[in-house]
PDB file of N, CA and C in Angstrom:
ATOM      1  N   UNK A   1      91.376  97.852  65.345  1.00  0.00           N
ATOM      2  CA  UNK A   1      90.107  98.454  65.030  1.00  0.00           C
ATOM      3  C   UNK A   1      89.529  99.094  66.288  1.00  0.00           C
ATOM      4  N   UNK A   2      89.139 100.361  65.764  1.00  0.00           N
ATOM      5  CA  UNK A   2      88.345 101.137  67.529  1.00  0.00           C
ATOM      6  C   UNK A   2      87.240 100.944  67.595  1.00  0.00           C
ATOM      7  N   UNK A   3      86.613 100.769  68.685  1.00  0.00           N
ATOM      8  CA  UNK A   3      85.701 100.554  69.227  1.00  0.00           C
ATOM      9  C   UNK A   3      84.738 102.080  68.923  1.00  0.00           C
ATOM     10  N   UNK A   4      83.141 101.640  68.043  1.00  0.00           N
ATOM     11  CA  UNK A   4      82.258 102.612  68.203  1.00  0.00           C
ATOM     12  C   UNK A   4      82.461 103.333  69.409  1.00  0.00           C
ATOM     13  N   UNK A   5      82.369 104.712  69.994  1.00  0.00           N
ATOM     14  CA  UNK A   5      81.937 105.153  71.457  1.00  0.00           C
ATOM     15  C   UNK A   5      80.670 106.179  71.349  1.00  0.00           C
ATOM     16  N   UNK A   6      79.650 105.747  71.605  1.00  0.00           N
ATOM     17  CA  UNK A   6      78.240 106.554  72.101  1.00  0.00           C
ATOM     18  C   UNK A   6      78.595 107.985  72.818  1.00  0.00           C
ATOM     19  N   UNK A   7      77.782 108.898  72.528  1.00  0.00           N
ATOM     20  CA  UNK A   7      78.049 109.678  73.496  1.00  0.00           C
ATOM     21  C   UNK A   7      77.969 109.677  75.391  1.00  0.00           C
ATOM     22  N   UNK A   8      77.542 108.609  75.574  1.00  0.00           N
ATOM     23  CA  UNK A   8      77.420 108.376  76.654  1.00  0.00           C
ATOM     24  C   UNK A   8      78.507 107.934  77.518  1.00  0.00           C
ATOM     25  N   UNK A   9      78.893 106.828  76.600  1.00  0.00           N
ATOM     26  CA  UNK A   9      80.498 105.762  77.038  1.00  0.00           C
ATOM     27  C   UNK A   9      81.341 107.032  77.029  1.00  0.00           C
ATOM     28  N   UNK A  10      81.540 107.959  76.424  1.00  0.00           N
ATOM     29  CA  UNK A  10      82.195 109.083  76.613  1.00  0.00           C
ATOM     30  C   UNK A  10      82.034 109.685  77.776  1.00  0.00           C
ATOM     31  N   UNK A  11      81.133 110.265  77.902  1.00  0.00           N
ATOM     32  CA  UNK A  11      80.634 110.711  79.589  1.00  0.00           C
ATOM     33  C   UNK A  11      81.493 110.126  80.751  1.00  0.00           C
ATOM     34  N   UNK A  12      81.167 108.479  80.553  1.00  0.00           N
ATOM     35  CA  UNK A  12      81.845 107.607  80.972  1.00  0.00           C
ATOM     36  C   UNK A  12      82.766 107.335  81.010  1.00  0.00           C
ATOM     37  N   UNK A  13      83.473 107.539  80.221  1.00  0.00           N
ATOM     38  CA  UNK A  13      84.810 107.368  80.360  1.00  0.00           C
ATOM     39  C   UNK A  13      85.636 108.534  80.367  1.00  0.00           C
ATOM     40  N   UNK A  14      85.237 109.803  80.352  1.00  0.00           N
ATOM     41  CA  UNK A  14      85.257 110.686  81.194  1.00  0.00           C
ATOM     42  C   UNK A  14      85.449 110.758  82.655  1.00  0.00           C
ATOM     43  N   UNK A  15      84.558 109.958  83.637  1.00  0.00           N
ATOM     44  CA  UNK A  15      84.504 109.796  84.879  1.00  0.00           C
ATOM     45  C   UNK A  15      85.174 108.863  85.444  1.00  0.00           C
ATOM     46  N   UNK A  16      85.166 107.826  84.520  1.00  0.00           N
ATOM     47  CA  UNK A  16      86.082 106.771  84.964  1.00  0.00           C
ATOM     48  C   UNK A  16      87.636 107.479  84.910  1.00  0.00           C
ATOM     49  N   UNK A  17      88.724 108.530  84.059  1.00  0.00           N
ATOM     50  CA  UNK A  17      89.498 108.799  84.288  1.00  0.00           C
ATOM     51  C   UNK A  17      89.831 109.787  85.697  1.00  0.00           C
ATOM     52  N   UNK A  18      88.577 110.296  85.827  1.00  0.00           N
ATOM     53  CA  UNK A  18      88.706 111.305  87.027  1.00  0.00           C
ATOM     54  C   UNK A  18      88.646 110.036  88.659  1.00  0.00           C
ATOM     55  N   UNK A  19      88.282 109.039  88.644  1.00  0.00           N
ATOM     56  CA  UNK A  19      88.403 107.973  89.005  1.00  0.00           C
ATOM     57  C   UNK A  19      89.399 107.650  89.348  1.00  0.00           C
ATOM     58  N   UNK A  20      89.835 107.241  88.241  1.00  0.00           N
ATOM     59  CA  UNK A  20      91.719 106.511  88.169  1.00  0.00           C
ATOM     60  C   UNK A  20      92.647 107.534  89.033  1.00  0.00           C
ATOM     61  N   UNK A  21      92.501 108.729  88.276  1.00  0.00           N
ATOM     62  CA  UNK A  21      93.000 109.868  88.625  1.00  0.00           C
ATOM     63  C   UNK A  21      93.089 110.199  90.589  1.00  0.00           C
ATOM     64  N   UNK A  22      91.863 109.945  90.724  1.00  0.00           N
ATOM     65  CA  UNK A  22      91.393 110.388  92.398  1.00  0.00           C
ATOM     66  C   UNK A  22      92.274 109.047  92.731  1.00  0.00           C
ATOM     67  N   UNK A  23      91.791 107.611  92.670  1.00  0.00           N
ATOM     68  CA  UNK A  23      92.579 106.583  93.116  1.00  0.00           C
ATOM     69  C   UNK A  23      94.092 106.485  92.957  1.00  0.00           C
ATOM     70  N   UNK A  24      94.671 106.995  91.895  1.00  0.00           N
ATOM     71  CA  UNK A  24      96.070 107.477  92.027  1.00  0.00           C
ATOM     72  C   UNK A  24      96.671 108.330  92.889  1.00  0.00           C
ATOM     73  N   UNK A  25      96.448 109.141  93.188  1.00  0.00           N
ATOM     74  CA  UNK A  25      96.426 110.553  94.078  1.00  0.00           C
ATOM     75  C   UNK A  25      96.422 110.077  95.589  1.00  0.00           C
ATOM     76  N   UNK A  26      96.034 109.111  95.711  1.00  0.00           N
ATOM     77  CA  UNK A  26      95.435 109.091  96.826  1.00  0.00           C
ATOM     78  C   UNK A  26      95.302 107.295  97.254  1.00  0.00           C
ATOM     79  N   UNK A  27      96.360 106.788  96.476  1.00  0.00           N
ATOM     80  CA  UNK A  27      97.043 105.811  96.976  1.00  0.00           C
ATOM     81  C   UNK A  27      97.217 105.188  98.217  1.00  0.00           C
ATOM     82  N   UNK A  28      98.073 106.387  98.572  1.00  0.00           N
ATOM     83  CA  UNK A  28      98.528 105.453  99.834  1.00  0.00           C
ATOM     84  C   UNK A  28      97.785 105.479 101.545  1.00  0.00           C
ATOM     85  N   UNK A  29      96.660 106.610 101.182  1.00  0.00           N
ATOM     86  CA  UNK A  29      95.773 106.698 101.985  1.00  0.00           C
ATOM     87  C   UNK A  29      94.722 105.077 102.104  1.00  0.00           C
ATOM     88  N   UNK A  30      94.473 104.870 101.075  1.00  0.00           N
ATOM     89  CA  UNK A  30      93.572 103.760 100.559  1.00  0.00           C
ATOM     90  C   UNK A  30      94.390 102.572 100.911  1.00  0.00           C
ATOM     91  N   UNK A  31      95.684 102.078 100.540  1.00  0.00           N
ATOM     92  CA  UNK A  31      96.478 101.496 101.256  1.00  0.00           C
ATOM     93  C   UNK A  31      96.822 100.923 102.549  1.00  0.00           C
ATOM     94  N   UNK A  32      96.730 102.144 103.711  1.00  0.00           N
ATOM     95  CA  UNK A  32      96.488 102.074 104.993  1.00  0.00           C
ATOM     96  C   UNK A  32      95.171 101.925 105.248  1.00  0.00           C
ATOM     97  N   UNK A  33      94.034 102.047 105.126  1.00  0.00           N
ATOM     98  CA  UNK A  33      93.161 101.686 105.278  1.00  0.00           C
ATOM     99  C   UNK A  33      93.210  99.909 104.795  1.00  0.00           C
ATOM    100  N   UNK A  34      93.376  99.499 103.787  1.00  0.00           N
ATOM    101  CA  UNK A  34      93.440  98.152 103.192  1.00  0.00           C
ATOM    102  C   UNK A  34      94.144  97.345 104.561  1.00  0.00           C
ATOM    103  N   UNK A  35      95.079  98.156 105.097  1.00  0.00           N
ATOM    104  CA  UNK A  35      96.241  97.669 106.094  1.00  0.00           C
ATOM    105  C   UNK A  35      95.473  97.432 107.298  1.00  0.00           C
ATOM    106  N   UNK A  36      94.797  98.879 107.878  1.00  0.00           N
ATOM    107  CA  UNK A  36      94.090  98.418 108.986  1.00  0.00           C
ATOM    108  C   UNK A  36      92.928  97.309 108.939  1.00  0.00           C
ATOM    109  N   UNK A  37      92.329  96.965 107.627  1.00  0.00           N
ATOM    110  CA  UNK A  37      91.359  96.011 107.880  1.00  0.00           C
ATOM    111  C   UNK A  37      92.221  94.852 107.353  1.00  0.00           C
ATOM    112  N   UNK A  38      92.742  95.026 107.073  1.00  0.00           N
ATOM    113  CA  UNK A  38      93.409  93.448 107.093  1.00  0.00           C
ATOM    114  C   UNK A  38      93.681  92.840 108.006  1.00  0.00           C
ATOM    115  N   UNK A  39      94.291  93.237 108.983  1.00  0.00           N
ATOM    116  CA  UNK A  39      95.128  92.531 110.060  1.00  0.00           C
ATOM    117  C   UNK A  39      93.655  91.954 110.936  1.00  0.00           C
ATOM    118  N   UNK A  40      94.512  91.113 111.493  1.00  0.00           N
ATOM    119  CA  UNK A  40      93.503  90.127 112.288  1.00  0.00           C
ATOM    120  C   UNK A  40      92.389  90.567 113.322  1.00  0.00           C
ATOM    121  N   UNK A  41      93.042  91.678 113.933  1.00  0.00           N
ATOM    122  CA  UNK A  41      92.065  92.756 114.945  1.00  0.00           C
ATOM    123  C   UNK A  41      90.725  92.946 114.200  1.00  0.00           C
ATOM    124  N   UNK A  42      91.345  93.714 112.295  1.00  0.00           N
ATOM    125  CA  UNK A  42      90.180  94.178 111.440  1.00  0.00           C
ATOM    126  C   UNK A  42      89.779  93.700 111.164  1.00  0.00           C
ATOM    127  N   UNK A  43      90.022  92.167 110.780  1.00  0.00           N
ATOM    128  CA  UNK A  43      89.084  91.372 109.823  1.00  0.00           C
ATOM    129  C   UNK A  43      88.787  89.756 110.523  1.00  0.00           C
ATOM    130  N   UNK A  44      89.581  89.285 111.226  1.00  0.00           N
ATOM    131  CA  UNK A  44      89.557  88.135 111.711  1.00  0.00           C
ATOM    132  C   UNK A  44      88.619  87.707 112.918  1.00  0.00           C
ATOM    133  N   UNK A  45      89.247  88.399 113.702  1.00  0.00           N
ATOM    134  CA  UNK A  45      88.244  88.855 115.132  1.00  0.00           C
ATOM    135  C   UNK A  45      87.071  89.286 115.185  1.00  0.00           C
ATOM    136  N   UNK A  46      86.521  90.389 113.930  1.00  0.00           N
ATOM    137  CA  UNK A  46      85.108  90.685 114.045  1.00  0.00           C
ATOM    138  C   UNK A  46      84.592  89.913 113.182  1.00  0.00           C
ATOM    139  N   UNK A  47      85.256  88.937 112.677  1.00  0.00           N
ATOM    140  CA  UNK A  47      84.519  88.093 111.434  1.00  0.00           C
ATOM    141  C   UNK A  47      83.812  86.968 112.671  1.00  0.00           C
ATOM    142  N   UNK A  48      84.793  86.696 113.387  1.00  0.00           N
ATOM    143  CA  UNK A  48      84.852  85.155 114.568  1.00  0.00           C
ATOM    144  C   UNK A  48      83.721  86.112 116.093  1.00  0.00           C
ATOM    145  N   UNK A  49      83.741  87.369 115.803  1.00  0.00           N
ATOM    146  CA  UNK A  49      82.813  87.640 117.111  1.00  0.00           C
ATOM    147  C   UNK A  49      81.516  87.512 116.126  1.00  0.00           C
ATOM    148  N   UNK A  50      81.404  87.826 114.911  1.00  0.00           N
ATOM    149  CA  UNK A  50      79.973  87.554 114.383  1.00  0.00           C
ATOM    150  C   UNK A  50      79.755  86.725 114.539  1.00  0.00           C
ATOM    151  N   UNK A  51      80.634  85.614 114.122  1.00  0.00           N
ATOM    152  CA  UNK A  51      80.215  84.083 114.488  1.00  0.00           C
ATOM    153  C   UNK A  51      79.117  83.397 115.531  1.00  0.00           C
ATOM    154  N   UNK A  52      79.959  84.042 116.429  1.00  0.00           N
ATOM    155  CA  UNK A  52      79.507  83.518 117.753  1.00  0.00           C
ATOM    156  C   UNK A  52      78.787  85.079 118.575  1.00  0.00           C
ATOM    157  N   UNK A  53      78.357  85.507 117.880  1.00  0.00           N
ATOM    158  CA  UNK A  53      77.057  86.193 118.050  1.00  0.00           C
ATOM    159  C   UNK A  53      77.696  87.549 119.615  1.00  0.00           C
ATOM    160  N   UNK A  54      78.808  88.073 119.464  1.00  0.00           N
ATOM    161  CA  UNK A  54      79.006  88.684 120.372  1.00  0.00           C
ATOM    162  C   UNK A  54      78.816  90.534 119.998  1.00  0.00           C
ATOM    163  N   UNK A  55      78.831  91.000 120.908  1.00  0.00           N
ATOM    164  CA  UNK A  55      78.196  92.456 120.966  1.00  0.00           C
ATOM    165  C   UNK A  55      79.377  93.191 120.506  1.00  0.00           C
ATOM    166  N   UNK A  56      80.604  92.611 120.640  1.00  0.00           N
ATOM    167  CA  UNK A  56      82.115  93.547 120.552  1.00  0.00           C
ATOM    168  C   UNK A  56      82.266  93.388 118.800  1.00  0.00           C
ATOM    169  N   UNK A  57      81.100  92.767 118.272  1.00  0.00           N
ATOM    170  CA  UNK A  57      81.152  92.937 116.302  1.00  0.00           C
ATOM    171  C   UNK A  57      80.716  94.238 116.220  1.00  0.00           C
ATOM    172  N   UNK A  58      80.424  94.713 116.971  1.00  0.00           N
ATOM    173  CA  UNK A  58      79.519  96.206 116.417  1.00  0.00           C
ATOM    174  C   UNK A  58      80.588  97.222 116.038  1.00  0.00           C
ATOM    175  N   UNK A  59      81.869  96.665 116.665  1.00  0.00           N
ATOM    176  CA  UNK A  59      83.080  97.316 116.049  1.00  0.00           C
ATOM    177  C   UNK A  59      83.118  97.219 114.349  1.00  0.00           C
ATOM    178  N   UNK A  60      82.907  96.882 114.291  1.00  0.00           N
ATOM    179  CA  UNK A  60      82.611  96.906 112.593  1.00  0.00           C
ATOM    180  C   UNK A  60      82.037  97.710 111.773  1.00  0.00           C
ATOM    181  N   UNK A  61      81.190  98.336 112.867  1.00  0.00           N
ATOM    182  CA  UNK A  61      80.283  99.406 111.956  1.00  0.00           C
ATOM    183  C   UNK A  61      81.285 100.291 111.573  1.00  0.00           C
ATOM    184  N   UNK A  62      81.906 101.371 112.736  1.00  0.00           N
ATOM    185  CA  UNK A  62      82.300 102.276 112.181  1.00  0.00           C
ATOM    186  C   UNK A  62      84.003 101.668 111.114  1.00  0.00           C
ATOM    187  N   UNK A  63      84.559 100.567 111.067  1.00  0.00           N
ATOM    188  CA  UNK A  63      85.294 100.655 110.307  1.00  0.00           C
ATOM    189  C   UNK A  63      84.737 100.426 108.617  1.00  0.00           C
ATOM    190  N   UNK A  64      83.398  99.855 108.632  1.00  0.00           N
ATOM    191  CA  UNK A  64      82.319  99.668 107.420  1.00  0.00           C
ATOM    192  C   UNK A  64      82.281 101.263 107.127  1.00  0.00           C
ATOM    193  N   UNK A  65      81.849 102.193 108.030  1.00  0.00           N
ATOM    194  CA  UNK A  65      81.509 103.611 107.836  1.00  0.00           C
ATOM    195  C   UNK A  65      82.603 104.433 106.995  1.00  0.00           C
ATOM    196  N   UNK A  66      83.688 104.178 107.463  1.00  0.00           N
ATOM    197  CA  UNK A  66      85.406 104.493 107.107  1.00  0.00           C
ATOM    198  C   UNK A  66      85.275 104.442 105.831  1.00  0.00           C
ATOM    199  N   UNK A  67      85.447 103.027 105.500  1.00  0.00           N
ATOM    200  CA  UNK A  67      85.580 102.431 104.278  1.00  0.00           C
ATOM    201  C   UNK A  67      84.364 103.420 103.259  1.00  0.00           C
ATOM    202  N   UNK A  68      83.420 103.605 103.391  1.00  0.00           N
ATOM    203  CA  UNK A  68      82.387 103.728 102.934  1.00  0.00           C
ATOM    204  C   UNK A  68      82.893 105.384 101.970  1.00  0.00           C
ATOM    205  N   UNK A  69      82.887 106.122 103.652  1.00  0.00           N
ATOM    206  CA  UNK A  69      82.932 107.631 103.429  1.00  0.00           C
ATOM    207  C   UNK A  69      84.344 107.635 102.660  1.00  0.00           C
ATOM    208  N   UNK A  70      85.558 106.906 102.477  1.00  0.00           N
ATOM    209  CA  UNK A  70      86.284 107.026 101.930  1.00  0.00           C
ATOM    210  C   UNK A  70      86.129 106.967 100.104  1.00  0.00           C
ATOM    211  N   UNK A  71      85.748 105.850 100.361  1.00  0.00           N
ATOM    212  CA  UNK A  71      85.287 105.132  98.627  1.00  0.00           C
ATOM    213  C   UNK A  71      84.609 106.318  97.752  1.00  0.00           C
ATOM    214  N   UNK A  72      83.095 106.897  98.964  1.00  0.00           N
ATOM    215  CA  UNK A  72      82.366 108.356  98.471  1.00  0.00           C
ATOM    216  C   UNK A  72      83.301 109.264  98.301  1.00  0.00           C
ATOM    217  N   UNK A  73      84.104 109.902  99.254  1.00  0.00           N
ATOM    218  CA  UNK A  73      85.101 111.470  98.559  1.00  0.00           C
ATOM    219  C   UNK A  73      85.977 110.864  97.557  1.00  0.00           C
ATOM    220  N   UNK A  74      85.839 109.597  96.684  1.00  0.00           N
ATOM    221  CA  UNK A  74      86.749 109.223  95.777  1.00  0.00           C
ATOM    222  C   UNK A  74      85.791 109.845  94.433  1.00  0.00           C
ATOM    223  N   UNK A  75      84.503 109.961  94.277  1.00  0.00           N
ATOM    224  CA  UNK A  75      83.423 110.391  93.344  1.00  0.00           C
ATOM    225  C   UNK A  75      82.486 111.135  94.101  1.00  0.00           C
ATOM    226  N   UNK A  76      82.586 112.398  94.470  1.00  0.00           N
ATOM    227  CA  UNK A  76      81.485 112.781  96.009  1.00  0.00           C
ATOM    228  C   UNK A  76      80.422 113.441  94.569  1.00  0.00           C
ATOM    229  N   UNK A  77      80.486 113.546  93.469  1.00  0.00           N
ATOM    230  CA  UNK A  77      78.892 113.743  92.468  1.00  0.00           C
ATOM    231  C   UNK A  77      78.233 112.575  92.478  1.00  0.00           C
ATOM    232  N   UNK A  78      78.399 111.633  92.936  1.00  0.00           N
ATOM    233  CA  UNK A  78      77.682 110.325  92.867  1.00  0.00           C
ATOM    234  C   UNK A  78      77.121 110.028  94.352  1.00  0.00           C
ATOM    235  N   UNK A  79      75.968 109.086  94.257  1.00  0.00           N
ATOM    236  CA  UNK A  79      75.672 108.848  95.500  1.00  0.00           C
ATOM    237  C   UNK A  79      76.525 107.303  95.619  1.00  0.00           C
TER     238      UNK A  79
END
């Protein structure tokens, strides 16, 4: 049995394929990124300098920024 769809969920699911679509495409970019924050440099070390309250966390910003501006040119009509 199908599911009613509103004109809206349409819209929606409209965008959500252009979505999938962009995240397919563009795989393995997103990938390496996943890669660089994983490793212990990206994620371990600035997790343990927050900890202990050191100035060398501020490295974090711009890989937060990365992540960010990446995720945006995945839907750049959206804020």
């Amino acid at each position: 049995m199908e599911a009613q769809v509103s004109f809206d969920d349409r819209g929606n699911a409209s965008a959500e394929r252009a979505l999938l679509g962009d995240l397919q495409s563009r795989r393995d970019e997103l990938k390496v990124r996943l890669e660089e924050c994983s490793t212990e440099w990206g994620f371990e070390g600035p997790i343990y300098r927050c900890y202990h309250q050191s100035f060398k966390v501020y490295s974090l910003q711009g890989q937060t920024q990365a992540i960010v501006s990446l995720l945006a040119s995945l839907v750049p009509d959206r804020s």
